[in-house]
C-alpha atoms as a PDB file:
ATOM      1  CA  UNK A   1      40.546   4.978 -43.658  1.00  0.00           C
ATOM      2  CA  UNK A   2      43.630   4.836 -45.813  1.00  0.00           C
ATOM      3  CA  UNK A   3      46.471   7.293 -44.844  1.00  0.00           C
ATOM      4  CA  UNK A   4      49.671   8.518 -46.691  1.00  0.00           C
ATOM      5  CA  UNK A   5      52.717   8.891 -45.557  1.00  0.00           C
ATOM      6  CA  UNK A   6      54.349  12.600 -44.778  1.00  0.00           C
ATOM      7  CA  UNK A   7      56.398  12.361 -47.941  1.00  0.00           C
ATOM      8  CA  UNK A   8      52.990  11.311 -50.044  1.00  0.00           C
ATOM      9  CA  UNK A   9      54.763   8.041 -51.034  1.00  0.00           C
ATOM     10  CA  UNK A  10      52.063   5.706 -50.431  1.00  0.00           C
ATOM     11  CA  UNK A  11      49.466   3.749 -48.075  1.00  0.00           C
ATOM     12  CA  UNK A  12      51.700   3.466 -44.735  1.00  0.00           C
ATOM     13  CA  UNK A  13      48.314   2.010 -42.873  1.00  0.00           C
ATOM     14  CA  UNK A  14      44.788   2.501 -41.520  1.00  0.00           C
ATOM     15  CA  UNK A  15      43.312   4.477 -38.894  1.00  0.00           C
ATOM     16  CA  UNK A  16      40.892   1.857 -36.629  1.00  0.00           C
ATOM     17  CA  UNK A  17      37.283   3.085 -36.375  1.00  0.00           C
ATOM     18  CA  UNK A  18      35.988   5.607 -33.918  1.00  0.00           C
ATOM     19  CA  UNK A  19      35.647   4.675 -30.218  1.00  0.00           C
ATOM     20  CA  UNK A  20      31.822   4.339 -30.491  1.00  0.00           C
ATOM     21  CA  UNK A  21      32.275   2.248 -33.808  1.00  0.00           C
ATOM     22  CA  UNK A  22      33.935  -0.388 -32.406  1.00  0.00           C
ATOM     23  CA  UNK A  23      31.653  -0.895 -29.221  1.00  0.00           C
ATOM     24  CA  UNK A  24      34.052   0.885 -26.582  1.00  0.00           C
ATOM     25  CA  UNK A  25      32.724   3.375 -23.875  1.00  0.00           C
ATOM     26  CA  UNK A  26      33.997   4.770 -20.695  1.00  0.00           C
ATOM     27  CA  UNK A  27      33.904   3.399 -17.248  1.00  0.00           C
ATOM     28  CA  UNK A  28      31.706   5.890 -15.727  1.00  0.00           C
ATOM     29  CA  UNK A  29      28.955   4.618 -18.427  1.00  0.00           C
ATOM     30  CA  UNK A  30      28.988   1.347 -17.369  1.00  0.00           C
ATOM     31  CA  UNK A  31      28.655   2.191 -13.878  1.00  0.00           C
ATOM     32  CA  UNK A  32      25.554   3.888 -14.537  1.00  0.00           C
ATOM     33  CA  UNK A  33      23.857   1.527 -16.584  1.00  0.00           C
ATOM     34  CA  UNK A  34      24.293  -1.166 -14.264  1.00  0.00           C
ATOM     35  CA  UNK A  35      22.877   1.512 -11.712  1.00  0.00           C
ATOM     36  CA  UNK A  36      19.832   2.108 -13.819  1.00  0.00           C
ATOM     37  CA  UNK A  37      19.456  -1.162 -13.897  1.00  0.00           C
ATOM     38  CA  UNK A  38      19.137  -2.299 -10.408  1.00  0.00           C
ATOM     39  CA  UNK A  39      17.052   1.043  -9.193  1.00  0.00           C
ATOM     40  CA  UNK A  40      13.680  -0.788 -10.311  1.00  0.00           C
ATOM     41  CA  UNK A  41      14.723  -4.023  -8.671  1.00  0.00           C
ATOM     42  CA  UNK A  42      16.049  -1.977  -5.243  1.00  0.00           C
ATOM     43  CA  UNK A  43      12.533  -0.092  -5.122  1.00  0.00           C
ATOM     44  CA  UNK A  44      10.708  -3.294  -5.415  1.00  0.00           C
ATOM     45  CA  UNK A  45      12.692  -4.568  -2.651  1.00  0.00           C
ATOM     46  CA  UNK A  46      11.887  -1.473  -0.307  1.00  0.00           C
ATOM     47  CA  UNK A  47       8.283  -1.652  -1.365  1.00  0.00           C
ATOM     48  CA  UNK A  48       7.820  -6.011  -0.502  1.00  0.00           C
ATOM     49  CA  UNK A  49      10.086  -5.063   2.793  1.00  0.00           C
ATOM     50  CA  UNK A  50       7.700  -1.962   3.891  1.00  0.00           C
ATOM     51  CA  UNK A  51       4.579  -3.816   3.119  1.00  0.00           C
ATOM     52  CA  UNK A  52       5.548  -7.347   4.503  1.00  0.00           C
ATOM     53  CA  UNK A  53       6.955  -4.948   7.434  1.00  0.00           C
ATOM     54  CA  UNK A  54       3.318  -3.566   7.838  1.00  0.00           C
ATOM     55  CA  UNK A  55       1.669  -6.917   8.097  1.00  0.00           C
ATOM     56  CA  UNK A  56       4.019  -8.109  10.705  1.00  0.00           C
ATOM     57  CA  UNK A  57       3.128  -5.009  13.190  1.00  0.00           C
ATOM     58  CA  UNK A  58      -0.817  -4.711  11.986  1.00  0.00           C
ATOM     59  CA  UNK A  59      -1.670  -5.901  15.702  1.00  0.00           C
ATOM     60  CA  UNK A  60       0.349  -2.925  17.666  1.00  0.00           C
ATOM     61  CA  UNK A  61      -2.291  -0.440  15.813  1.00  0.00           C
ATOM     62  CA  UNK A  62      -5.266  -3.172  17.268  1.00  0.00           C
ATOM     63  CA  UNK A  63      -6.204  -1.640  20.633  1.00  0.00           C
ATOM     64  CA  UNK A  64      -7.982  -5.728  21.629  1.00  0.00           C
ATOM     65  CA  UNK A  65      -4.645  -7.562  20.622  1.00  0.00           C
ATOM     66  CA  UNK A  66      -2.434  -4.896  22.558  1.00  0.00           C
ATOM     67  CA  UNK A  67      -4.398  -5.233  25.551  1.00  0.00           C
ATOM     68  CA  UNK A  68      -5.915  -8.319  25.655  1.00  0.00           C
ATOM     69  CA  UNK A  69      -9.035  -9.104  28.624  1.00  0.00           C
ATOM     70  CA  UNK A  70      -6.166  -9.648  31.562  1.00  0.00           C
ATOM     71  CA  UNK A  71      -4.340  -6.566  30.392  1.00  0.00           C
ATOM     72  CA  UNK A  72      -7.512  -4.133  30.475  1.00  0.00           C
ATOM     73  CA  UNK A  73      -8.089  -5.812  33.944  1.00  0.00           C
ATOM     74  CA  UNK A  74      -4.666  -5.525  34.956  1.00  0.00           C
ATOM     75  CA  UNK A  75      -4.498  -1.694  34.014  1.00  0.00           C
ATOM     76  CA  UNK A  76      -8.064  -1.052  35.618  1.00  0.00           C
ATOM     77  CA  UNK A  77      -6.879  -2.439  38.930  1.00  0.00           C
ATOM     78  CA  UNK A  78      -3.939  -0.421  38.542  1.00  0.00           C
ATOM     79  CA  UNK A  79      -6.314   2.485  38.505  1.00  0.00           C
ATOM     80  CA  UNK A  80      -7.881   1.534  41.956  1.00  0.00           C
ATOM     81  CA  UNK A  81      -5.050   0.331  43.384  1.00  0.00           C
ATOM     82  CA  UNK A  82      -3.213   3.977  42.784  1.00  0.00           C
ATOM     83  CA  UNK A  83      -6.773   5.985  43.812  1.00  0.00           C
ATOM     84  CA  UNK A  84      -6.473   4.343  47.318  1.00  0.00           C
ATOM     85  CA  UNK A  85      -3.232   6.327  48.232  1.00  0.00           C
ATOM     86  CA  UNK A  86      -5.150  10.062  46.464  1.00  0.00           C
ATOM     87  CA  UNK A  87      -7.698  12.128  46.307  1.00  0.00           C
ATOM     88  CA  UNK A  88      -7.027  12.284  42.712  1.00  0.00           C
ATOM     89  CA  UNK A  89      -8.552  10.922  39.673  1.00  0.00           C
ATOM     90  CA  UNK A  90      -6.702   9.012  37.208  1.00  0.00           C
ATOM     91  CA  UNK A  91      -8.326   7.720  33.700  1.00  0.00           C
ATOM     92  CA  UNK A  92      -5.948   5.924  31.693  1.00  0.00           C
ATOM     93  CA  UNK A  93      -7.383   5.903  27.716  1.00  0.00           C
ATOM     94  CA  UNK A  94      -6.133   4.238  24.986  1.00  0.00           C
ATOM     95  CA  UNK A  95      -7.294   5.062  21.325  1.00  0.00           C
ATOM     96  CA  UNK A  96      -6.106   3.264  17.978  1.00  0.00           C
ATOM     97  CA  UNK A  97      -6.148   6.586  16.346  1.00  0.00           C
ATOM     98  CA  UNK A  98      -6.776   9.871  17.122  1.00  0.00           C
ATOM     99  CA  UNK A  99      -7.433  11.019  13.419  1.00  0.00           C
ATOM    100  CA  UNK A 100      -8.184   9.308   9.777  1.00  0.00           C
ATOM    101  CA  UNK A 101      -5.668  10.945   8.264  1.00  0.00           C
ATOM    102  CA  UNK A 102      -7.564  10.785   4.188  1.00  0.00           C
ATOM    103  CA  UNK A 103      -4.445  12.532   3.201  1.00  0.00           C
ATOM    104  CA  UNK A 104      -2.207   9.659   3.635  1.00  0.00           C
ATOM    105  CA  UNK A 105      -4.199   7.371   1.615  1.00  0.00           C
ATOM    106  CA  UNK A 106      -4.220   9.774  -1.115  1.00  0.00           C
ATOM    107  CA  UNK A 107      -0.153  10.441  -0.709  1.00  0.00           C
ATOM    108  CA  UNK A 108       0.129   6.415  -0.736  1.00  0.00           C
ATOM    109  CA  UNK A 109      -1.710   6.261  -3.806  1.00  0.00           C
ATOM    110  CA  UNK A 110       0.452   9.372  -5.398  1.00  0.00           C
ATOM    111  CA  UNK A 111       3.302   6.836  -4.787  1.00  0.00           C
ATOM    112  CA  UNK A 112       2.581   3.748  -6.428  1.00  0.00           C
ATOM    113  CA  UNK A 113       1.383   5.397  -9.269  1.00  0.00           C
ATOM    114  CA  UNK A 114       5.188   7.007  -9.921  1.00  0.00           C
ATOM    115  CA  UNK A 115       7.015   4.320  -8.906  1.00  0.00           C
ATOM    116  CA  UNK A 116       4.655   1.722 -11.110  1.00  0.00           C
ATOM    117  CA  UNK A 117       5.072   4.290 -13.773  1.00  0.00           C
ATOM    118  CA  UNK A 118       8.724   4.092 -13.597  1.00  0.00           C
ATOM    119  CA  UNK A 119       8.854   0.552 -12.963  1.00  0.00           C
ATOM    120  CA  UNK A 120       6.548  -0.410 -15.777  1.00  0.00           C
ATOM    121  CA  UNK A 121       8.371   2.353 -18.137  1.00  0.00           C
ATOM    122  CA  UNK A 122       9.065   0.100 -21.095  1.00  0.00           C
ATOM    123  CA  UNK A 123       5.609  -1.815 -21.060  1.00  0.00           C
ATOM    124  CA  UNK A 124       2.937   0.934 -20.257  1.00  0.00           C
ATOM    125  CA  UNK A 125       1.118   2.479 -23.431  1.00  0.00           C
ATOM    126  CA  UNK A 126       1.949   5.695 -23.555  1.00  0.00           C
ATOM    127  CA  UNK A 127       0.619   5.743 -26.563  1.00  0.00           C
ATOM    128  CA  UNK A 128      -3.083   5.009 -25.742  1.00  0.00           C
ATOM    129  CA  UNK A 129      -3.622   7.704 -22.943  1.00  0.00           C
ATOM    130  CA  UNK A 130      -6.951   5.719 -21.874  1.00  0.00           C
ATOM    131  CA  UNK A 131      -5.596   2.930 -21.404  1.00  0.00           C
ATOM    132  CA  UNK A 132      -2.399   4.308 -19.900  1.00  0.00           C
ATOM    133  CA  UNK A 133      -4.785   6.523 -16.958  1.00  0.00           C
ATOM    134  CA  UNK A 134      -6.450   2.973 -16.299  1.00  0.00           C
ATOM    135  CA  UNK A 135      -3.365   1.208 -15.264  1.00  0.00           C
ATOM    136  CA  UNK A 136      -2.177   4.086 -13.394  1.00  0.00           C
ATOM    137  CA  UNK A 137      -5.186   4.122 -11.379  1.00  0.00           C
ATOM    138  CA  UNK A 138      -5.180   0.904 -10.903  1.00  0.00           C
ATOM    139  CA  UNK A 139      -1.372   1.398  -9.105  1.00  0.00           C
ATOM    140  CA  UNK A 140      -3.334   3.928  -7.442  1.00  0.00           C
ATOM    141  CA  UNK A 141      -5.889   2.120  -6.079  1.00  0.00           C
ATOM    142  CA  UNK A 142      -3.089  -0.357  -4.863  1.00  0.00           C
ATOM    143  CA  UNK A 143      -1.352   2.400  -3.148  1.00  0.00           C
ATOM    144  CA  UNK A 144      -4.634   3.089  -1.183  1.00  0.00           C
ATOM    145  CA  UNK A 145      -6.081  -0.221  -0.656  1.00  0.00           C
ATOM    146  CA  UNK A 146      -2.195  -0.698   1.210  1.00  0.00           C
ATOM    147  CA  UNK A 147      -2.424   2.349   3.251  1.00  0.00           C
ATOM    148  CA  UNK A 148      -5.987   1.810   4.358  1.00  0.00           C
ATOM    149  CA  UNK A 149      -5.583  -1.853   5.427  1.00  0.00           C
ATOM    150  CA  UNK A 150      -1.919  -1.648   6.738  1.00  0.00           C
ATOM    151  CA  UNK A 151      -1.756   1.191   9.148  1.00  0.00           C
ATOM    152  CA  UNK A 152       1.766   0.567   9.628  1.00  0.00           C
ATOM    153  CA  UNK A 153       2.114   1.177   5.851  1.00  0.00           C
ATOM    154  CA  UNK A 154      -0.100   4.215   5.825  1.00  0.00           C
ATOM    155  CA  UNK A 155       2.006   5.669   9.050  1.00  0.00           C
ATOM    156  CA  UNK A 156       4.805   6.053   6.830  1.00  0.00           C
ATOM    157  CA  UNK A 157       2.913   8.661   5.062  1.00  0.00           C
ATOM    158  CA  UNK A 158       1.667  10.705   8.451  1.00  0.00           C
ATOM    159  CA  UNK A 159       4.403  13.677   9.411  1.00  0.00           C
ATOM    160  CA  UNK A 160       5.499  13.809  13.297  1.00  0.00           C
ATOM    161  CA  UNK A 161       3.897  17.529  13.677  1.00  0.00           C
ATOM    162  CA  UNK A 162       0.707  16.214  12.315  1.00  0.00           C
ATOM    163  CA  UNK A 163       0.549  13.128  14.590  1.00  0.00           C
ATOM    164  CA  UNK A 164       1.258  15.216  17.279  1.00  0.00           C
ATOM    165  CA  UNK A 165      -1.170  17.739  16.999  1.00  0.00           C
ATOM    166  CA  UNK A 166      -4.390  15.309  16.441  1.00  0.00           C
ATOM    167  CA  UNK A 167      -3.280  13.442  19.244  1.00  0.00           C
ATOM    168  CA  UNK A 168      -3.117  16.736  21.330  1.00  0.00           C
ATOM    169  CA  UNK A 169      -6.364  18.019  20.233  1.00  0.00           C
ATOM    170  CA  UNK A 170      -8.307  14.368  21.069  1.00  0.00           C
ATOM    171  CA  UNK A 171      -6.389  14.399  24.256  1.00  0.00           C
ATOM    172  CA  UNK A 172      -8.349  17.642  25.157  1.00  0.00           C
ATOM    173  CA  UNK A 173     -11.310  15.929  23.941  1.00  0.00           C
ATOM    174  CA  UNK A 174     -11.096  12.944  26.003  1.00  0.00           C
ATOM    175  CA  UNK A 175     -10.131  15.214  29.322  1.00  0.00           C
ATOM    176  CA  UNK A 176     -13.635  17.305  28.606  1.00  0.00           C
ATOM    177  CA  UNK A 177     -15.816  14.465  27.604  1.00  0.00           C
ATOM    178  CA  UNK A 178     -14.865  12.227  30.478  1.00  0.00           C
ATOM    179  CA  UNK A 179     -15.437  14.689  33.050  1.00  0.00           C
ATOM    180  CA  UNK A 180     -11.959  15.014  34.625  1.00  0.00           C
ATOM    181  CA  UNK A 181     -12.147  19.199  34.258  1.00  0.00           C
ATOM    182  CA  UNK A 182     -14.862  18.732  36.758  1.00  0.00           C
ATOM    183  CA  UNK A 183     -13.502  16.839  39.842  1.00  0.00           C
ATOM    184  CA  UNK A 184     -14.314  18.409  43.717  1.00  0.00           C
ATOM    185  CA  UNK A 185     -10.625  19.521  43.792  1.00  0.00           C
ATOM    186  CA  UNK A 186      -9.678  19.715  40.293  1.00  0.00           C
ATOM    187  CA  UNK A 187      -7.039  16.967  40.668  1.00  0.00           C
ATOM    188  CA  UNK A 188      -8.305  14.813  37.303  1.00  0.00           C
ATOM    189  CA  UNK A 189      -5.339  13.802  35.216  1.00  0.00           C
ATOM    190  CA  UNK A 190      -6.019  11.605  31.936  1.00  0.00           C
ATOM    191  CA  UNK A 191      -3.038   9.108  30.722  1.00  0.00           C
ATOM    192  CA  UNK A 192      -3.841   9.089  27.235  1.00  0.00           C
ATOM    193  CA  UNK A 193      -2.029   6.821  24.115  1.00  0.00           C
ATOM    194  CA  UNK A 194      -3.060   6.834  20.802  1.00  0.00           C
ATOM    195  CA  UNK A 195      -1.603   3.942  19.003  1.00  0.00           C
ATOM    196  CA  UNK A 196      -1.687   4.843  14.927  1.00  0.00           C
ATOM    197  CA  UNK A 197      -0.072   8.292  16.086  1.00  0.00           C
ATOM    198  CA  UNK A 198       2.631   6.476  18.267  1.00  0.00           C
ATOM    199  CA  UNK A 199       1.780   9.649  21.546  1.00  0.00           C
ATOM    200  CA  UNK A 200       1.098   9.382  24.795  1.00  0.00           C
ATOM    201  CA  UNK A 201       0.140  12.645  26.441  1.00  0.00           C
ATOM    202  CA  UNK A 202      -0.512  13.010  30.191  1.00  0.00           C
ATOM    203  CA  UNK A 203      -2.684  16.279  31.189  1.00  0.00           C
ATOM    204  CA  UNK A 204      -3.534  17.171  34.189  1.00  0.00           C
ATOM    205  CA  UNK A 205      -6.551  19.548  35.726  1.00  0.00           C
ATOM    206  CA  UNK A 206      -5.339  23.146  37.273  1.00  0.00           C
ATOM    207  CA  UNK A 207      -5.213  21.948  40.413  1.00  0.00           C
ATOM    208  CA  UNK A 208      -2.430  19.525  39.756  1.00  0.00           C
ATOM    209  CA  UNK A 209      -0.511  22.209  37.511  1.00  0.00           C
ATOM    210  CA  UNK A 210      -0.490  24.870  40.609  1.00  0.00           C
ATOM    211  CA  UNK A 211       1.982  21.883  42.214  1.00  0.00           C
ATOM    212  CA  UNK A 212       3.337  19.533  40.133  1.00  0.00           C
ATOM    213  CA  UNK A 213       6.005  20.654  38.048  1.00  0.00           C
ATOM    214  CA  UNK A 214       6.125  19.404  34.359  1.00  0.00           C
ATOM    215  CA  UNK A 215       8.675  17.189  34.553  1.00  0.00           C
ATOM    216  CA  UNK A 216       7.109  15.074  36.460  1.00  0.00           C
ATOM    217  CA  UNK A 217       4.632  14.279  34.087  1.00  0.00           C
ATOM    218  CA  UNK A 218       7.248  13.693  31.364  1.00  0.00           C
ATOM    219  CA  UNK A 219       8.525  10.750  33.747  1.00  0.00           C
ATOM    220  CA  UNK A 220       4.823   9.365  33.282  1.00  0.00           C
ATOM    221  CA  UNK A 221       4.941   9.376  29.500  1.00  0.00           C
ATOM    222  CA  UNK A 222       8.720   7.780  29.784  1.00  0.00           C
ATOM    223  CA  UNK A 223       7.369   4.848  31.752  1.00  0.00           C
ATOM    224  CA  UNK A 224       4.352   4.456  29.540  1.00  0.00           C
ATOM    225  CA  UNK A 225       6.222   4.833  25.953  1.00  0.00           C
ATOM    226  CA  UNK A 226       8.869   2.111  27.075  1.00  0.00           C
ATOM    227  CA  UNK A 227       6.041  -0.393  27.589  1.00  0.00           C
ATOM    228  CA  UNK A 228       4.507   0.552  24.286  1.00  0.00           C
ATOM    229  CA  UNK A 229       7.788   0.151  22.343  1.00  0.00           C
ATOM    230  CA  UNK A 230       8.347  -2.755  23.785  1.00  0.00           C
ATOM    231  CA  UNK A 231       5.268  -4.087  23.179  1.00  0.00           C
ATOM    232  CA  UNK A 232       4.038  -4.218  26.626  1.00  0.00           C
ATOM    233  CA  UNK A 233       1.433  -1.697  26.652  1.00  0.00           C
ATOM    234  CA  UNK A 234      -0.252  -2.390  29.731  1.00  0.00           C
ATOM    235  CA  UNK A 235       3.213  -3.150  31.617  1.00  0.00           C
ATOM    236  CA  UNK A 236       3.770   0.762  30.697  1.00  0.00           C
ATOM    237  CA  UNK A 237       0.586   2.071  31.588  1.00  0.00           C
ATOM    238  CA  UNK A 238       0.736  -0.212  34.948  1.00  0.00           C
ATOM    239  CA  UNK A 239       4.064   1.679  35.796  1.00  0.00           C
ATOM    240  CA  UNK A 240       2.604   5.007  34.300  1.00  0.00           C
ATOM    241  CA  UNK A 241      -0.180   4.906  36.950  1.00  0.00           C
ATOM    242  CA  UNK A 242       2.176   4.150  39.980  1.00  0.00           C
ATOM    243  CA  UNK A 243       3.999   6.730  39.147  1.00  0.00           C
ATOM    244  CA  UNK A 244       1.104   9.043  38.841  1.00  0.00           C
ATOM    245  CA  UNK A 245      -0.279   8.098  42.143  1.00  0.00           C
ATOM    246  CA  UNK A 246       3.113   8.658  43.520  1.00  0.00           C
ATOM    247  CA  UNK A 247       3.142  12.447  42.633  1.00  0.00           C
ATOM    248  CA  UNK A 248      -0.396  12.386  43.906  1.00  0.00           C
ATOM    249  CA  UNK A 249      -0.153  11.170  47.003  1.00  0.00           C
ATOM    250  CA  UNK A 250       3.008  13.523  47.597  1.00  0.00           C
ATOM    251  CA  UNK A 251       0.795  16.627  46.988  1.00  0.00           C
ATOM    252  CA  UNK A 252      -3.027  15.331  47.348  1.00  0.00           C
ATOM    253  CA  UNK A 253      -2.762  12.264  49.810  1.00  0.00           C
ATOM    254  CA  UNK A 254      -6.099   9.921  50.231  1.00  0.00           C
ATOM    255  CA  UNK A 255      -8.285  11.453  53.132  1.00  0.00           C
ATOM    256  CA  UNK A 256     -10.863  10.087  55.334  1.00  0.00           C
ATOM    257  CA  UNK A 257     -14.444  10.630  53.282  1.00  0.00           C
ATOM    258  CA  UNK A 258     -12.654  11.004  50.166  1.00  0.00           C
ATOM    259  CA  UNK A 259     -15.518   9.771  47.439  1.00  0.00           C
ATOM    260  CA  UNK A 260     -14.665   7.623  44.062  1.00  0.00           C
ATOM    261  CA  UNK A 261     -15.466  10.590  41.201  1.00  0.00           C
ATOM    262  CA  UNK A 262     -14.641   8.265  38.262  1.00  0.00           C
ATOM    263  CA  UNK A 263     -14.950   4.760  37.534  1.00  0.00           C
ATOM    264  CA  UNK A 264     -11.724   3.040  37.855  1.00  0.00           C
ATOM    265  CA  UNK A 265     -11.299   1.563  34.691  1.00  0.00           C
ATOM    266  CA  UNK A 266      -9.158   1.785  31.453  1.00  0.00           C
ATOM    267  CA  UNK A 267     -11.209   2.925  28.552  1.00  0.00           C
ATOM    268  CA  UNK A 268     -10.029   1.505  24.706  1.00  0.00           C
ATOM    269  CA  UNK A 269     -11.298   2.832  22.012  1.00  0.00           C
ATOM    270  CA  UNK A 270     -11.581   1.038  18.372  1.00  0.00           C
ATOM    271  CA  UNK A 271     -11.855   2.482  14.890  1.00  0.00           C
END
C-alpha cells in the first residue's frame, strides 16, 4: 500500500502486508499445533503399551498357571499341616473372578470407538453415515474383543468399589456353600482370593469373631496379598494359613477326639 508523506508531497514508501499475509503467527500457535499433532500418536502409544501390557500379565488372571499341580499341593498340605495344631477349619479358595463384569466390555468398546473416531478424523466418511456407523462398530467390536480376551485390559475398566463388593458378596457365597457356617464349634474361617478383582477377604464363623479381634485377620490378607503381588500366590496363601492356625491355636488349640469337618484341600475355581 502506497503512503504519503505528512506534508502530501509524495510516495515516502510502503506499508508490508498484514501479519497473516506474509505467513507469520505467534508462538503459542505453534506450540499447539505441534501438540495436536502428537496427541493421536501419544494415544496410540498408551493404547499398544496397555494392550501389549495385558498380554504380558494374561497368566496372573489364570487360576492353573498361578498355582500350578505342586502349588495346589503345597497349599493343601498347608491346610493339614495348620488343622493339626486347631480345632478349627480352614478352606483356602481361589477364584479367577468373582463377577463378569458385561459393563466393562461395553465401556471398552465406548472407548475405541472415540478414540478411533478421533484418530481416524480426517479419513472416516462422515459423509456416508452407513458407512461411517460400520467402521465405528467395527472399533467397537475391537474394544470388546480386547477386553474380553485380555482381562488385564478389561480390569482397567472395573472401579475399586465394584471389585470390592462382588468379591465380598462371592466370599459370602463360598463361606455358605462350603459348609464352614456349620462347623461343631463354629470356628470355620474361609481364605478367599479372587484374581480378576485383585481381593483377598478372610471371614471367619461367630465363634472366631467372639475372640479374635479384626486385626488379626487383616495380618492374614497382608501375608496373602504380598505373595499375590509378587507373583507367588501359593507362597502367600502358605504364610496366610500359618498365620491363621497361629491365631487358632492361641484361642481354639487341637484337642484329643477333635474330628476333620472339611477336606483339607485348596479349592480353584476357573471361568
Amino acid at each position: 500500500m502506497n503512503i504519503l508523506d505528512q506534508n502530501g508531497l509524495g510516495l515516502v514508501g510502503t506499508i508490508s502486508p498484514s501479519i497473516e499475509e506474509a505467513g507469520w503467527s505467534g508462538g503459542d500457535e505453534g506450540l499447539l499445533q505441534g501438540f495436536g499433532d502428537a496427541l493421536p500418536w501419544f494415544l496410540i502409544a498408551v493404547l499398544v503399551y496397555l494392550v501389549a501390557r495385558a498380554i504380558v500379565r494374561n497368566g496372573r488372571y489364570r487360576a492353573m498357571t498361578e498355582l500350578d499341580v505342586a502349588s495346589r499341593e503345597a497349599v493343601s498340605a498347608a491346610v493339614a499341616a495348620a488343622e493339626e495344631r486347631t480345632v478349627g477349619e480352614i478352606v483356602p479358595v481361589v477364584l479367577e473372578r468373582s463377577d463378569e463384569h458385561p459393563q466393562a466390555n461395553w465401556m471398552a468398546a465406548l472407548l475405541l470407538v472415540l478414540l478411533g473416531s478421533a484418530l481416524l478424523f480426517s479419513w472416516l466418511p462422515w459423509e456416508q453415515p452407513l458407512l461411517l456407523l460400520t467402521c465405528q462398530l467395527g472399533m467397537g467390536a475391537i474394544g470388546c474383543l480386547l477386553a474380553h480376551f485380555l482381562p488385564d485390559f478389561k480390569r482397567l475398566f472395573v472401579s475399586g468399589a465394584r471389585a470390592q463388593s462382588v468379591a465380598e458378596e462371592q466370599a459370602f457365597q463360598e463361606f455358605y456353600r462350603l459348609g464352614l457356617h456349620r462347623t461343631e464349634q463354629q470356628t470355620g474361617v474361609l481364605l478367599f482370593v479372587s484374581l480378576f478383582e485383585h481381593r483377598v477377604i478372610v471371614l471367619g464363623d461367630q465363634g472366631i469373631h467372639a475372640k479374635v479381634a479384626p486385626e488379626l485377620w487383616k495380618a492374614v490378607e497382608s501375608a496373602i496379598l504380598k505373595g499375590a503381588r509378587g507373583g507367588a500366590l501359593a507362597g502367600g496363601l502358605i504364610n496366610g494359613i500359618s498365620l491363621c492356625a497361629d491365631v487358632l491355636e492361641e484361642h481354639f488349640p487341637w484337642r484329643e477326639g477333635d474330628r476333620n469337618e472339611l477336606p483339607d484341600r485348596l479349592i480353584v475355581r476357573v471361568e
